[in-house]
Protein backbone atom coordinates (compact mmCIF):
# COMPACT_ATOMS: atom_id res chain seq x y z
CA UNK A 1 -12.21 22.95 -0.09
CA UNK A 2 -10.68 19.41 0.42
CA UNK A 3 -7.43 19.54 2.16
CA UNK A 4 -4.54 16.99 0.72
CA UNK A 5 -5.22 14.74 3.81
CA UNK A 6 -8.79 14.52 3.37
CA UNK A 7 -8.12 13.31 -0.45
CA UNK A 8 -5.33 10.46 0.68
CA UNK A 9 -7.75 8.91 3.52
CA UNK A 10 -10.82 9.19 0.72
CA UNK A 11 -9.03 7.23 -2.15
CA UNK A 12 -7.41 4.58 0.73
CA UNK A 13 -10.80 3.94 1.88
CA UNK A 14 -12.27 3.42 -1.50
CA UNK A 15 -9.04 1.27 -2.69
CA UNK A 16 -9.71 -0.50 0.90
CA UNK A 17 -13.60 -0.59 -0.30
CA UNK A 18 -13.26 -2.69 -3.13
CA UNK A 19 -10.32 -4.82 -1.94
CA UNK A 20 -12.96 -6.00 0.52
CA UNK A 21 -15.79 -6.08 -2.34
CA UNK A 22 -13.68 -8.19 -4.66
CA UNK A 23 -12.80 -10.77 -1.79
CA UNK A 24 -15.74 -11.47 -0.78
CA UNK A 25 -17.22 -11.97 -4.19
CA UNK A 26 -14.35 -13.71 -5.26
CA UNK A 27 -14.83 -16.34 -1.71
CA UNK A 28 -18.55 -16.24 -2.86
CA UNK A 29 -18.13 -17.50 -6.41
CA UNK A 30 -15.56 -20.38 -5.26
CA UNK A 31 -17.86 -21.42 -2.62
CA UNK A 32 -20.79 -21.82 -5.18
CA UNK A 33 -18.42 -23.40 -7.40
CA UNK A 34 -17.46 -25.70 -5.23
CA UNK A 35 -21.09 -26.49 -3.75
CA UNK A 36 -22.10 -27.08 -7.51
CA UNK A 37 -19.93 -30.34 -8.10
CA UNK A 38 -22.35 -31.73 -5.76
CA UNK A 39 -25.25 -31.16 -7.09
CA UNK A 40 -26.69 -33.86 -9.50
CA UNK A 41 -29.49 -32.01 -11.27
């Protein structure tokens, strides 16, 4: 059914998936860090 190519692209896209997942969160949660030091609530 799947074909030895088919399974290497599939499990580099979904490595490549969360790679971009986890950098983006990771830029998100320093950037809200960051914007919370200047808050004075």
């Amino acid at each position: 059914m799947f074909d030895g190519a088919f399974l290497s692209h599939a499990i580099f896209w979904l490595i490549g998936a969360i790679s971009v997942c986890g950098v983006v969160s990771a830029f998100a949660a320093m950037f809200a860090m960051g914007r919370s030091g200047y808050r004075e609530d």
